[in-house]
PDBML (XML) file of the C-alpha atoms, coordinates in Angstrom:
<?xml version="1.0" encoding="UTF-8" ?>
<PDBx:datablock datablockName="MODEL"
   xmlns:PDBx="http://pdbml.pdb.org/schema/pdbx-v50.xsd"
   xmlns:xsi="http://www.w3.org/2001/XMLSchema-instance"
   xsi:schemaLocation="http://pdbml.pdb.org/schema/pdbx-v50.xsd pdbx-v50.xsd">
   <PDBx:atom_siteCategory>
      <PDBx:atom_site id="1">
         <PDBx:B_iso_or_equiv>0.00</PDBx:B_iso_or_equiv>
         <PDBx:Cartn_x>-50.882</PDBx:Cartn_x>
         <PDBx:Cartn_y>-18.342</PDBx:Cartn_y>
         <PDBx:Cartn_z>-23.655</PDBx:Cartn_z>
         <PDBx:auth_asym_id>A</PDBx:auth_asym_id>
         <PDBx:auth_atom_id>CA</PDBx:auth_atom_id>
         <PDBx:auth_comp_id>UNK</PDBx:auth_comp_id>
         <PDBx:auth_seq_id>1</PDBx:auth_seq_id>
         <PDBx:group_PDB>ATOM</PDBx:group_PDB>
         <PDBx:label_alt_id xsi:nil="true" />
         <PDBx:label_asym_id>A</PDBx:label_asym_id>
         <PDBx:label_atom_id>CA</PDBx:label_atom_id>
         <PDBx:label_comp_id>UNK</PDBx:label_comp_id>
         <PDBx:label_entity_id>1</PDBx:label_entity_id>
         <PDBx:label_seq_id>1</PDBx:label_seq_id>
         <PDBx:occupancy>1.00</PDBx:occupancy>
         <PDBx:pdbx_PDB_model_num>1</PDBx:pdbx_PDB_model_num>
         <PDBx:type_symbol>C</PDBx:type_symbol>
      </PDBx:atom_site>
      <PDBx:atom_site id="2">
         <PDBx:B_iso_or_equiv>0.00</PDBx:B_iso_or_equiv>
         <PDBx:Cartn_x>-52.433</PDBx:Cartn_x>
         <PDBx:Cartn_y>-19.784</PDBx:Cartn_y>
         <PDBx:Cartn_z>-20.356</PDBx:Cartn_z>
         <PDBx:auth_asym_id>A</PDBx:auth_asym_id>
         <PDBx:auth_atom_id>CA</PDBx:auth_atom_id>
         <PDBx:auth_comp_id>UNK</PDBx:auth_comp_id>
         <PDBx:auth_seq_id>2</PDBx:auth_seq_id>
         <PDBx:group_PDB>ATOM</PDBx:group_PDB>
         <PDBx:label_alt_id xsi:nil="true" />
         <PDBx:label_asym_id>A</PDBx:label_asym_id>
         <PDBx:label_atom_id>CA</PDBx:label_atom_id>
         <PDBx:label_comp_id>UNK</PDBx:label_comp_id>
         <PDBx:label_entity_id>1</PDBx:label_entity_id>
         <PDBx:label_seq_id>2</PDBx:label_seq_id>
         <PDBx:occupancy>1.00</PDBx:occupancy>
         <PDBx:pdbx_PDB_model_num>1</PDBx:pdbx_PDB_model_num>
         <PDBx:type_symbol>C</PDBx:type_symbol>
      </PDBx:atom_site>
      <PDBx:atom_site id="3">
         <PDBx:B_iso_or_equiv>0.00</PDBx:B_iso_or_equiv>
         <PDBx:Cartn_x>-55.755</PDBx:Cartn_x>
         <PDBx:Cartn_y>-18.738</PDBx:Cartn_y>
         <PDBx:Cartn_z>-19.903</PDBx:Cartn_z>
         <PDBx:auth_asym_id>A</PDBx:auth_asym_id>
         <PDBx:auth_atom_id>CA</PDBx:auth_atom_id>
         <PDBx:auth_comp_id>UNK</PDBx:auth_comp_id>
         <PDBx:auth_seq_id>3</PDBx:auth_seq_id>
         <PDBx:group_PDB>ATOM</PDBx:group_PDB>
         <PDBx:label_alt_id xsi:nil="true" />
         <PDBx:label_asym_id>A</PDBx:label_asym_id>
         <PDBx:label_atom_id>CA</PDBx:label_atom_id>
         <PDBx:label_comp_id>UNK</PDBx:label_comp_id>
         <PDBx:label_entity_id>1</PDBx:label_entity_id>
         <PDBx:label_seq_id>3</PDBx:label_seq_id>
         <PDBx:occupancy>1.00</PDBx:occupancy>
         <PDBx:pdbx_PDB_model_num>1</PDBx:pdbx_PDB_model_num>
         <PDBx:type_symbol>C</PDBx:type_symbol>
      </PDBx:atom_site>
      <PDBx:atom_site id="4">
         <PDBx:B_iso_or_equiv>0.00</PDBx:B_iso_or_equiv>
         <PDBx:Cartn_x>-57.012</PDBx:Cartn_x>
         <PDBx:Cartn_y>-21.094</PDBx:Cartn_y>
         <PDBx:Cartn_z>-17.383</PDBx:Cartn_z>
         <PDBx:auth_asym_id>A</PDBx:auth_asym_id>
         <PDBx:auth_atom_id>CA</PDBx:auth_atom_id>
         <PDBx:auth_comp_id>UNK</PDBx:auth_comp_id>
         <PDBx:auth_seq_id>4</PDBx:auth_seq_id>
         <PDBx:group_PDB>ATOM</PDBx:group_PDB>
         <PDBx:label_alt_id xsi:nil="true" />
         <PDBx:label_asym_id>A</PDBx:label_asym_id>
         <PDBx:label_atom_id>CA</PDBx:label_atom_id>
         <PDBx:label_comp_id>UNK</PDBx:label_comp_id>
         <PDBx:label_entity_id>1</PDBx:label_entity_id>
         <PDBx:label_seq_id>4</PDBx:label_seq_id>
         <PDBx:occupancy>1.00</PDBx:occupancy>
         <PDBx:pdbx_PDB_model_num>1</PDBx:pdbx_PDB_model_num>
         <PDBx:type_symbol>C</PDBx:type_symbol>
      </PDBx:atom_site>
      <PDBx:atom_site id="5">
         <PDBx:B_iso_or_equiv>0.00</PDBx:B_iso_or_equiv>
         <PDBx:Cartn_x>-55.760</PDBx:Cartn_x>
         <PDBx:Cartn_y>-23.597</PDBx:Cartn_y>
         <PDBx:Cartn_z>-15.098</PDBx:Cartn_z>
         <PDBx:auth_asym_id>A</PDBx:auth_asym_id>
         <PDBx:auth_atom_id>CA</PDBx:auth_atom_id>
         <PDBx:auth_comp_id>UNK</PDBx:auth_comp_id>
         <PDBx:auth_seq_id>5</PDBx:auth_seq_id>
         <PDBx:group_PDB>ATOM</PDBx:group_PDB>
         <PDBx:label_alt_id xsi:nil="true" />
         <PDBx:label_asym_id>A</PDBx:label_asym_id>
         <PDBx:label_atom_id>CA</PDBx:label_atom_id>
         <PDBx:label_comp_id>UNK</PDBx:label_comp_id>
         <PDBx:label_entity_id>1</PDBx:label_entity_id>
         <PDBx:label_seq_id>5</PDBx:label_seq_id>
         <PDBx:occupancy>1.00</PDBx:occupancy>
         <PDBx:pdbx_PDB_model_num>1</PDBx:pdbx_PDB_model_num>
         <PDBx:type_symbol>C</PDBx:type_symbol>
      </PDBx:atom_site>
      <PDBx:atom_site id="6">
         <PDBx:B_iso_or_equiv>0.00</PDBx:B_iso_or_equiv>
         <PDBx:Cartn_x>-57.217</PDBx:Cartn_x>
         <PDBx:Cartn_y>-26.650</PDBx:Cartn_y>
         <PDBx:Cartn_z>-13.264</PDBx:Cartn_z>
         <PDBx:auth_asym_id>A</PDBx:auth_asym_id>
         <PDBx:auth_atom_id>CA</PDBx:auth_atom_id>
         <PDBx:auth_comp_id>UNK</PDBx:auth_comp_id>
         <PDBx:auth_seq_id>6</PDBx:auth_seq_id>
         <PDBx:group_PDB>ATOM</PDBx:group_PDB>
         <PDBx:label_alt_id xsi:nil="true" />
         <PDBx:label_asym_id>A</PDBx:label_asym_id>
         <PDBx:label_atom_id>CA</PDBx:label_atom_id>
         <PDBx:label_comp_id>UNK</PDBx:label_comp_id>
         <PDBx:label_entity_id>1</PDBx:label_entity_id>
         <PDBx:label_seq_id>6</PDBx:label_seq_id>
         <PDBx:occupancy>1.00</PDBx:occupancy>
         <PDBx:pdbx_PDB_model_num>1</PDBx:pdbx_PDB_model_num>
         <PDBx:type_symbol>C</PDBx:type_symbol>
      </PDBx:atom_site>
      <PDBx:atom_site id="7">
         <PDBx:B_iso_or_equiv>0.00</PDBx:B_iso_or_equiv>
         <PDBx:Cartn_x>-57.611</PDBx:Cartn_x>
         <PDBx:Cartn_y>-25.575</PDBx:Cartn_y>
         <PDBx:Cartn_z>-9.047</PDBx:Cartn_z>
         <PDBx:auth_asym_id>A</PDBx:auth_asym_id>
         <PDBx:auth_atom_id>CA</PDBx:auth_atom_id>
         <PDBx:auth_comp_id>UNK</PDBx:auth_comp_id>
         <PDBx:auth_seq_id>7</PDBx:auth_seq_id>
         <PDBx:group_PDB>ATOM</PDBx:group_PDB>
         <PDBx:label_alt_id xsi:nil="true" />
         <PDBx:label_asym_id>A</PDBx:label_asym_id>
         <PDBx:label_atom_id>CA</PDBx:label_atom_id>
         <PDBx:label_comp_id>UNK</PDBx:label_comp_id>
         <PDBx:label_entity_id>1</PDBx:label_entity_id>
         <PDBx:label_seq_id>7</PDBx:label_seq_id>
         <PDBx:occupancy>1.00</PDBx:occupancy>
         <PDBx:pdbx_PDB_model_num>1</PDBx:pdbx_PDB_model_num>
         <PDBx:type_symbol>C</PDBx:type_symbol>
      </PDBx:atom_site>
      <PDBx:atom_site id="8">
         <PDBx:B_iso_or_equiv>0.00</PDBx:B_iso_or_equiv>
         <PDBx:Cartn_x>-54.809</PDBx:Cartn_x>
         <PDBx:Cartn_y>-28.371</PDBx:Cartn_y>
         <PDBx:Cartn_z>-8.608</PDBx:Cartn_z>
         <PDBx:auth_asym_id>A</PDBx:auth_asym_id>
         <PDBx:auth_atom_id>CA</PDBx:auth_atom_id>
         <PDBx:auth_comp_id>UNK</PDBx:auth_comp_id>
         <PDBx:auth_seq_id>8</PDBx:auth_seq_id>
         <PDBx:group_PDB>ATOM</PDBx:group_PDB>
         <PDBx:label_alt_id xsi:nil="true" />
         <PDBx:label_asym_id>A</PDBx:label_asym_id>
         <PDBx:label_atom_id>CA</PDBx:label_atom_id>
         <PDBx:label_comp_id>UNK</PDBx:label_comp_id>
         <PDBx:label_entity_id>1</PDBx:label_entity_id>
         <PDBx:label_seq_id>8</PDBx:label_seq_id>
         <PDBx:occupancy>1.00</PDBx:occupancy>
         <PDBx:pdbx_PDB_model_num>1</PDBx:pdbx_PDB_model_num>
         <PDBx:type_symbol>C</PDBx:type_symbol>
      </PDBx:atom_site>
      <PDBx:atom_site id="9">
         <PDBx:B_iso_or_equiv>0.00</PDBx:B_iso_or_equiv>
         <PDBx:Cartn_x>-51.761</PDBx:Cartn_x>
         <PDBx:Cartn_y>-26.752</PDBx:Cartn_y>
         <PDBx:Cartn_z>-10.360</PDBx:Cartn_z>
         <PDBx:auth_asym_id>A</PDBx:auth_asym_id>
         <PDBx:auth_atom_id>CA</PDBx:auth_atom_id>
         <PDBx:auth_comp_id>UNK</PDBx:auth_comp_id>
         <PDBx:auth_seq_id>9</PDBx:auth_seq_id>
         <PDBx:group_PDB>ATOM</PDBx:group_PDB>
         <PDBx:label_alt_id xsi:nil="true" />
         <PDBx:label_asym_id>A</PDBx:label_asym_id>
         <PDBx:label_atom_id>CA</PDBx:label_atom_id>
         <PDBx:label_comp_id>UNK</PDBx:label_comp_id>
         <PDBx:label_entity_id>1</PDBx:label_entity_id>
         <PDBx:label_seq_id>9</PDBx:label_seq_id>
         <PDBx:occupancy>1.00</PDBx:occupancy>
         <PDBx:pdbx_PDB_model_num>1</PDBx:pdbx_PDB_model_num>
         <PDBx:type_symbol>C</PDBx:type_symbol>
      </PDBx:atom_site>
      <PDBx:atom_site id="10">
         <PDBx:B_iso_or_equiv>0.00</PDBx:B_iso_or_equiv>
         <PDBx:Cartn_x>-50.102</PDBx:Cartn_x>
         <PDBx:Cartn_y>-24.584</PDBx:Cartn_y>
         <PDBx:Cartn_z>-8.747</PDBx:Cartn_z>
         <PDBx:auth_asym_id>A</PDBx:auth_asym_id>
         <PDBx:auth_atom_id>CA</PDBx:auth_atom_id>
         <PDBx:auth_comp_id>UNK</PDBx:auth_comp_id>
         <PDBx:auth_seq_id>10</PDBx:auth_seq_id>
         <PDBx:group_PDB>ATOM</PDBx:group_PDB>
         <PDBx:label_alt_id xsi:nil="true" />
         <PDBx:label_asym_id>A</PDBx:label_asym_id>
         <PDBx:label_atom_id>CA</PDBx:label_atom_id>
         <PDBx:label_comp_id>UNK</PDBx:label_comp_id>
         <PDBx:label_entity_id>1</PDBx:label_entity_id>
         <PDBx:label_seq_id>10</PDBx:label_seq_id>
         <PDBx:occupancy>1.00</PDBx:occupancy>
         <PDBx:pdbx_PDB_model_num>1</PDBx:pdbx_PDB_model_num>
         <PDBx:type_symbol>C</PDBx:type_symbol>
      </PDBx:atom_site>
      <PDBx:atom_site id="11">
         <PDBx:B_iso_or_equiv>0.00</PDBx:B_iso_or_equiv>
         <PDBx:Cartn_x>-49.768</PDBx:Cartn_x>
         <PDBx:Cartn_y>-20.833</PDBx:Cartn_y>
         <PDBx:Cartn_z>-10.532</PDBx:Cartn_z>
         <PDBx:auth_asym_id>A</PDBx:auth_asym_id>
         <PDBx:auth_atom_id>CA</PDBx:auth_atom_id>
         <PDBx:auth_comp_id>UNK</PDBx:auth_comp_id>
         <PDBx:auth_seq_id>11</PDBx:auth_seq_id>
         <PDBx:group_PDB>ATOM</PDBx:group_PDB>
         <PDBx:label_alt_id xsi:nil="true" />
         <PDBx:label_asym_id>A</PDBx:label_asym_id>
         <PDBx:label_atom_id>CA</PDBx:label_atom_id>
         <PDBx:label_comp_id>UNK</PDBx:label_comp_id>
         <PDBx:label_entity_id>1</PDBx:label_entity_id>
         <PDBx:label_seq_id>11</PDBx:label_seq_id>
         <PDBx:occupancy>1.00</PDBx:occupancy>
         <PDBx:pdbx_PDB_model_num>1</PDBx:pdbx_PDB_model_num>
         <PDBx:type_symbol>C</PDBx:type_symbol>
      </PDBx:atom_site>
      <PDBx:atom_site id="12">
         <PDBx:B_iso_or_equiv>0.00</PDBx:B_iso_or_equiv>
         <PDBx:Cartn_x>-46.380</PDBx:Cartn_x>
         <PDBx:Cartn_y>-20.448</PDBx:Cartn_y>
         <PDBx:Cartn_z>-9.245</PDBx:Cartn_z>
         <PDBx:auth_asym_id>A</PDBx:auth_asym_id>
         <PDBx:auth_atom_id>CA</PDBx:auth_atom_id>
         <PDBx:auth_comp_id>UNK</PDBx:auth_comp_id>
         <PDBx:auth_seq_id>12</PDBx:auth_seq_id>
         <PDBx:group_PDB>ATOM</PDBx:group_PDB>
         <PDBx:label_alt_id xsi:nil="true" />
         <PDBx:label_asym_id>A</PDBx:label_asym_id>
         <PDBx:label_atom_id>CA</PDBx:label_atom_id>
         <PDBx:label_comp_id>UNK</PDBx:label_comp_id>
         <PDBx:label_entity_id>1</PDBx:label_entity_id>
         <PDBx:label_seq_id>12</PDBx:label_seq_id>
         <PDBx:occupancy>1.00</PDBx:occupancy>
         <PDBx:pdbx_PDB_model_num>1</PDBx:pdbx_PDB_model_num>
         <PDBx:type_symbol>C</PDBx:type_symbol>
      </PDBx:atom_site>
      <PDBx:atom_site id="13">
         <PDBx:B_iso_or_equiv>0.00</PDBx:B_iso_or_equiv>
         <PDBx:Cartn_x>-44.740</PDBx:Cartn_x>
         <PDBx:Cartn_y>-23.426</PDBx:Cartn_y>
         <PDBx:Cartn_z>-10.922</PDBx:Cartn_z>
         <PDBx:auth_asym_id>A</PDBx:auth_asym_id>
         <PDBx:auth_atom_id>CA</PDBx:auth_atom_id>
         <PDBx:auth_comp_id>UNK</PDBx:auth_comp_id>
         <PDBx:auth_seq_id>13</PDBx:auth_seq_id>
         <PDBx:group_PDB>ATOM</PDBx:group_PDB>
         <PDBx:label_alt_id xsi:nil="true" />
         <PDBx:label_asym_id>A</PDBx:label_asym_id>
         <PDBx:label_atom_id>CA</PDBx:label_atom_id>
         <PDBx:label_comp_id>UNK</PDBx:label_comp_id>
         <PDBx:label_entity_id>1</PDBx:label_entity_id>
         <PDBx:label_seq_id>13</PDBx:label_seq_id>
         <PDBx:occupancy>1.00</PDBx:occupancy>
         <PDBx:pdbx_PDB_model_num>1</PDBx:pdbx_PDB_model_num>
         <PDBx:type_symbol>C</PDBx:type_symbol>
      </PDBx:atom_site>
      <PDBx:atom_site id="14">
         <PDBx:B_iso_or_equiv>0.00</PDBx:B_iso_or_equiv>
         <PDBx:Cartn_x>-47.116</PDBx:Cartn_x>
         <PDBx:Cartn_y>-22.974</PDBx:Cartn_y>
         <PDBx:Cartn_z>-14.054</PDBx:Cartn_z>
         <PDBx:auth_asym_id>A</PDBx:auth_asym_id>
         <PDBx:auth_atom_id>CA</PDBx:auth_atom_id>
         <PDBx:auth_comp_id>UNK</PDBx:auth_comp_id>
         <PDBx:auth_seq_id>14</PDBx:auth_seq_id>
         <PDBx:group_PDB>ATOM</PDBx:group_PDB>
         <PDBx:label_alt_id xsi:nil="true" />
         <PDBx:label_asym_id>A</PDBx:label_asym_id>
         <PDBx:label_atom_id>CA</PDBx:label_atom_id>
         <PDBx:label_comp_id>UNK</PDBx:label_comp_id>
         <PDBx:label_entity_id>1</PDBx:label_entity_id>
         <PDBx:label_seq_id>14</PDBx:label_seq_id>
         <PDBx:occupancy>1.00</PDBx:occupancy>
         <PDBx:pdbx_PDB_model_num>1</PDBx:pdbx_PDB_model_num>
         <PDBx:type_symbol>C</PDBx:type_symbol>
      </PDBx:atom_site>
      <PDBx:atom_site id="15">
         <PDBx:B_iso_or_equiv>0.00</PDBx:B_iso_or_equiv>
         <PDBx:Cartn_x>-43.753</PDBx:Cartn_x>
         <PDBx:Cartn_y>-21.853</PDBx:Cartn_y>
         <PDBx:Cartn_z>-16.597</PDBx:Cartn_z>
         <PDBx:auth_asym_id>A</PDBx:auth_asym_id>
         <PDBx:auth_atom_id>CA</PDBx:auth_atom_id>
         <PDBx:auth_comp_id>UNK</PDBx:auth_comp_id>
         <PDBx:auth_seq_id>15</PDBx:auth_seq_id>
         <PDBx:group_PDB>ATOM</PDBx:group_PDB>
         <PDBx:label_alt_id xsi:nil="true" />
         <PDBx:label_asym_id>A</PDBx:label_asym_id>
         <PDBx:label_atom_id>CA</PDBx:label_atom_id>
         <PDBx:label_comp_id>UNK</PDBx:label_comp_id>
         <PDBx:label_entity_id>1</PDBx:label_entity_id>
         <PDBx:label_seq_id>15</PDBx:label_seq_id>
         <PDBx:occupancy>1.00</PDBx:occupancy>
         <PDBx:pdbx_PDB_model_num>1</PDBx:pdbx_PDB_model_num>
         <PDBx:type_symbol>C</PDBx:type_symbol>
      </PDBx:atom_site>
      <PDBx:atom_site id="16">
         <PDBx:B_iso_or_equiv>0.00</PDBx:B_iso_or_equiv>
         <PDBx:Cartn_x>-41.482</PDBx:Cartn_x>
         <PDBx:Cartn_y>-24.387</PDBx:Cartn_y>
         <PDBx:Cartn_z>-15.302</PDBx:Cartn_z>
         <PDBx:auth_asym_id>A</PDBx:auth_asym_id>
         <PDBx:auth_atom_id>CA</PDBx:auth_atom_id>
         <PDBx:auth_comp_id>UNK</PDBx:auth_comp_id>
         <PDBx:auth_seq_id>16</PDBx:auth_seq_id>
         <PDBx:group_PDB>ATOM</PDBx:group_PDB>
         <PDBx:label_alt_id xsi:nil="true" />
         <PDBx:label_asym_id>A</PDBx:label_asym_id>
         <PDBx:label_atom_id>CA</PDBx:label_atom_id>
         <PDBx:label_comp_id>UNK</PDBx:label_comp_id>
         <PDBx:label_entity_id>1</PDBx:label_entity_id>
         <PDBx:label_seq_id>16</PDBx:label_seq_id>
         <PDBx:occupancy>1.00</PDBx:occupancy>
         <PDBx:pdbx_PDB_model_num>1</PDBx:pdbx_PDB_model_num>
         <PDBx:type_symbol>C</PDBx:type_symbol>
      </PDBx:atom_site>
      <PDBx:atom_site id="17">
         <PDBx:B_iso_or_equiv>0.00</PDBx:B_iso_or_equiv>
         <PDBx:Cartn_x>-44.447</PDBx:Cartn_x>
         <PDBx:Cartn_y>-27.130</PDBx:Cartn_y>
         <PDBx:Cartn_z>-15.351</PDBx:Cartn_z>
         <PDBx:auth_asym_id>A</PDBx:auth_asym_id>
         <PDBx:auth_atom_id>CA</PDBx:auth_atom_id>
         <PDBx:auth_comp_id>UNK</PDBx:auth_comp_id>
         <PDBx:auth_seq_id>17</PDBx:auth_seq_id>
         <PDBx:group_PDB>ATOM</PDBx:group_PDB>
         <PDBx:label_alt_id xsi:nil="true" />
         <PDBx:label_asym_id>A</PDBx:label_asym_id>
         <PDBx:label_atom_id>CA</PDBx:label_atom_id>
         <PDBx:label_comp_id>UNK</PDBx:label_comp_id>
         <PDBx:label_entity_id>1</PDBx:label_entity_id>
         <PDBx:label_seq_id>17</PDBx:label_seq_id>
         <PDBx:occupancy>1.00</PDBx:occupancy>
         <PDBx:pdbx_PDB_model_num>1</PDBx:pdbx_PDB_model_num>
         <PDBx:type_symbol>C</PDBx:type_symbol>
      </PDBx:atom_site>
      <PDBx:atom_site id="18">
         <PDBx:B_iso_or_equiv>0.00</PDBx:B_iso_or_equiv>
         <PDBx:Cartn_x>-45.594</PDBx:Cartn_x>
         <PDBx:Cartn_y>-26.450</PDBx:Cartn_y>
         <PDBx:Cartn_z>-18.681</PDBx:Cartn_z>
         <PDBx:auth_asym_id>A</PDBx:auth_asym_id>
         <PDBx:auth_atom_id>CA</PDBx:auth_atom_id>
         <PDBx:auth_comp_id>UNK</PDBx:auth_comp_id>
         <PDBx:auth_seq_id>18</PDBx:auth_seq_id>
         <PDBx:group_PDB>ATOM</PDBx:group_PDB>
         <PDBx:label_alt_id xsi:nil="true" />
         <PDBx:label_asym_id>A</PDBx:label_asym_id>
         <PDBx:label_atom_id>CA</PDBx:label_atom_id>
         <PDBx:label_comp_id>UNK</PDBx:label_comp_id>
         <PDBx:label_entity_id>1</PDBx:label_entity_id>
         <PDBx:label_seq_id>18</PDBx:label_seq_id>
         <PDBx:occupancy>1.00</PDBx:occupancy>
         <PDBx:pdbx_PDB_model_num>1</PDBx:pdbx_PDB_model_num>
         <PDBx:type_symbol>C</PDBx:type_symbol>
      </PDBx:atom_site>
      <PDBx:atom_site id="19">
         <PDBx:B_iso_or_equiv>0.00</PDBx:B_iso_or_equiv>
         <PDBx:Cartn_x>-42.219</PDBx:Cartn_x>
         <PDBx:Cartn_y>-26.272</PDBx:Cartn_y>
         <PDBx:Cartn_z>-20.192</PDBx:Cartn_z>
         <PDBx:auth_asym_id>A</PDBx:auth_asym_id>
         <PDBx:auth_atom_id>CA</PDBx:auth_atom_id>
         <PDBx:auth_comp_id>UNK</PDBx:auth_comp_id>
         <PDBx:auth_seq_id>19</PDBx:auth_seq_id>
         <PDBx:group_PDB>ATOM</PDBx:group_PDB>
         <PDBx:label_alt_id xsi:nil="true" />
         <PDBx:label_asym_id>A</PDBx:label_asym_id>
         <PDBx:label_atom_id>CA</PDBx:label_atom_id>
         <PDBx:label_comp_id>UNK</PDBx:label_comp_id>
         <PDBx:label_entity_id>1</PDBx:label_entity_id>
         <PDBx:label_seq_id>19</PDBx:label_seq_id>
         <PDBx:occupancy>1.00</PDBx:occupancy>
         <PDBx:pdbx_PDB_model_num>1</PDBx:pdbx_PDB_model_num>
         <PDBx:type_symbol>C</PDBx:type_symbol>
      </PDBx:atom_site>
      <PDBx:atom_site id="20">
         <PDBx:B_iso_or_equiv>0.00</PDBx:B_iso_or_equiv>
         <PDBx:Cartn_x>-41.427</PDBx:Cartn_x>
         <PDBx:Cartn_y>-29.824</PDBx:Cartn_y>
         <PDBx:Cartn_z>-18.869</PDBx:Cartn_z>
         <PDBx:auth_asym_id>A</PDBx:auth_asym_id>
         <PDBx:auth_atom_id>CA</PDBx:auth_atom_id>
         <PDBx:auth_comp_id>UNK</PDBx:auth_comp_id>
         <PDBx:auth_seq_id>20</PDBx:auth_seq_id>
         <PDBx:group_PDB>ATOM</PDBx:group_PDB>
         <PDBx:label_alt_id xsi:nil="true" />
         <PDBx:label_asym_id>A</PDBx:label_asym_id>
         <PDBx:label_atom_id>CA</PDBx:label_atom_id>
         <PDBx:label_comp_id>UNK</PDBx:label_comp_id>
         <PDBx:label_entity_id>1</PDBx:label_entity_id>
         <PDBx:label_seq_id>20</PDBx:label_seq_id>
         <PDBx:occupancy>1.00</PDBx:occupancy>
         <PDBx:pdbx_PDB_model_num>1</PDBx:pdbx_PDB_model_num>
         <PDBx:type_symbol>C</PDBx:type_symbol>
      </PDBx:atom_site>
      <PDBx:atom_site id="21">
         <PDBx:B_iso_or_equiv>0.00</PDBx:B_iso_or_equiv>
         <PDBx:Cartn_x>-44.900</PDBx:Cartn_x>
         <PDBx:Cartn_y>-31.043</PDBx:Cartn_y>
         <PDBx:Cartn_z>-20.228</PDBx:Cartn_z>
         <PDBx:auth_asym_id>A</PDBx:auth_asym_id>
         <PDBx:auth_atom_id>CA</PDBx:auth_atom_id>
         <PDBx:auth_comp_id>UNK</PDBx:auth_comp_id>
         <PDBx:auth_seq_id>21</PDBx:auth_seq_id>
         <PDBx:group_PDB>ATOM</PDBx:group_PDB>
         <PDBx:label_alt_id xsi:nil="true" />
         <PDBx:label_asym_id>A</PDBx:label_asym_id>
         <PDBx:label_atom_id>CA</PDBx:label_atom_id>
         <PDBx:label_comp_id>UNK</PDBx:label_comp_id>
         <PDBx:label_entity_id>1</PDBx:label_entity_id>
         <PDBx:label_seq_id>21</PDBx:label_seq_id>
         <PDBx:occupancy>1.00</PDBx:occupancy>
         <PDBx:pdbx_PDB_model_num>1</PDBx:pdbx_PDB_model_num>
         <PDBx:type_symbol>C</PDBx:type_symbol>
      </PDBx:atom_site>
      <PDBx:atom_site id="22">
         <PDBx:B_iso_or_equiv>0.00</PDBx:B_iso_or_equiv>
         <PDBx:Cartn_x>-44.473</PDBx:Cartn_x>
         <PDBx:Cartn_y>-29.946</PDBx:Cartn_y>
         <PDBx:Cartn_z>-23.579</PDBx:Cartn_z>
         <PDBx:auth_asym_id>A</PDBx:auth_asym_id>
         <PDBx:auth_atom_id>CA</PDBx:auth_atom_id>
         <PDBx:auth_comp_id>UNK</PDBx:auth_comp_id>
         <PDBx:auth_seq_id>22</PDBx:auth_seq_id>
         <PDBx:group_PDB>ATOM</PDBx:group_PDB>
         <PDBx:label_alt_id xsi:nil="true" />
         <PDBx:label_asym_id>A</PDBx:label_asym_id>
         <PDBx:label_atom_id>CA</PDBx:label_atom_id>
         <PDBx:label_comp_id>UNK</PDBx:label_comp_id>
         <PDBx:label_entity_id>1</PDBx:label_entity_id>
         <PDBx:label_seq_id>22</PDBx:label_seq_id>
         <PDBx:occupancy>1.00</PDBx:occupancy>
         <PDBx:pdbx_PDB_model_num>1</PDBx:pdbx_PDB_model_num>
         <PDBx:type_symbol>C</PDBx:type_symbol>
      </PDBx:atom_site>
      <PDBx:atom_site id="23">
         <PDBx:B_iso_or_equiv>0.00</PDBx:B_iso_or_equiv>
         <PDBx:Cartn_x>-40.783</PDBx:Cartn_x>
         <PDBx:Cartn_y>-31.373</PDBx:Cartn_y>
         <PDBx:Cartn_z>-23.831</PDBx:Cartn_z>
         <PDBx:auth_asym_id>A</PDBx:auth_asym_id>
         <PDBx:auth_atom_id>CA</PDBx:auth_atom_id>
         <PDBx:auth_comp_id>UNK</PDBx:auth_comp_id>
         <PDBx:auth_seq_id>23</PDBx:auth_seq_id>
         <PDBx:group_PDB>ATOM</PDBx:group_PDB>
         <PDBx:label_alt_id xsi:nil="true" />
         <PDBx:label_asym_id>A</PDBx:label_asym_id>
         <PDBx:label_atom_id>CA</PDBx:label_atom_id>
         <PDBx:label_comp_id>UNK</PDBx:label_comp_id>
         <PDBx:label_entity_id>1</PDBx:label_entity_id>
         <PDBx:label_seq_id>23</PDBx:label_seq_id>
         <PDBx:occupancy>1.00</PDBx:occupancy>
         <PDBx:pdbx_PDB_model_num>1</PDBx:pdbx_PDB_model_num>
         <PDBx:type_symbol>C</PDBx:type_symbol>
      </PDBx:atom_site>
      <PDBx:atom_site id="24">
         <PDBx:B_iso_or_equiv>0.00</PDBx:B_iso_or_equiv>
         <PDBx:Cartn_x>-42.678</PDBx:Cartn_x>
         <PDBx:Cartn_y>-34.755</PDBx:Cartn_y>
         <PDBx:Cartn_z>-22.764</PDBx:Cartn_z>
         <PDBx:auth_asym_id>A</PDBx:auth_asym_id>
         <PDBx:auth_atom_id>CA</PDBx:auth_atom_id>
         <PDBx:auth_comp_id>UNK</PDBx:auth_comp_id>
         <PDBx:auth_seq_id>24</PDBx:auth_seq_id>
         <PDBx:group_PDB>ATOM</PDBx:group_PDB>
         <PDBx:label_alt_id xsi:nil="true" />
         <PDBx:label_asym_id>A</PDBx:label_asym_id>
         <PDBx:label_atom_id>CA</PDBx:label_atom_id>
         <PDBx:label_comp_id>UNK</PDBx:label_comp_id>
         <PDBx:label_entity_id>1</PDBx:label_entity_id>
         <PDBx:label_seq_id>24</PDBx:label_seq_id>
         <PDBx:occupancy>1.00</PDBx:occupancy>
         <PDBx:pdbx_PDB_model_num>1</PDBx:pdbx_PDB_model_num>
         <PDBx:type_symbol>C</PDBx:type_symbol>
      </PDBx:atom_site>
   </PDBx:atom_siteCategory>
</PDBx:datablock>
């Protein structure tokens, strides 16, 4: 789980962005 997030990152894309991250 996501518990916090940095003021820059967008909520919205947070699924999409973290999937892509942890395929990288």
């Amino acid at each position: 789980i996501v518990r916090s997030i940095p003021v820059w990152l967008n909520q919205n894309d947070l699924t999409h962005f973290m999937q892509d991250v942890m395929d990288r």
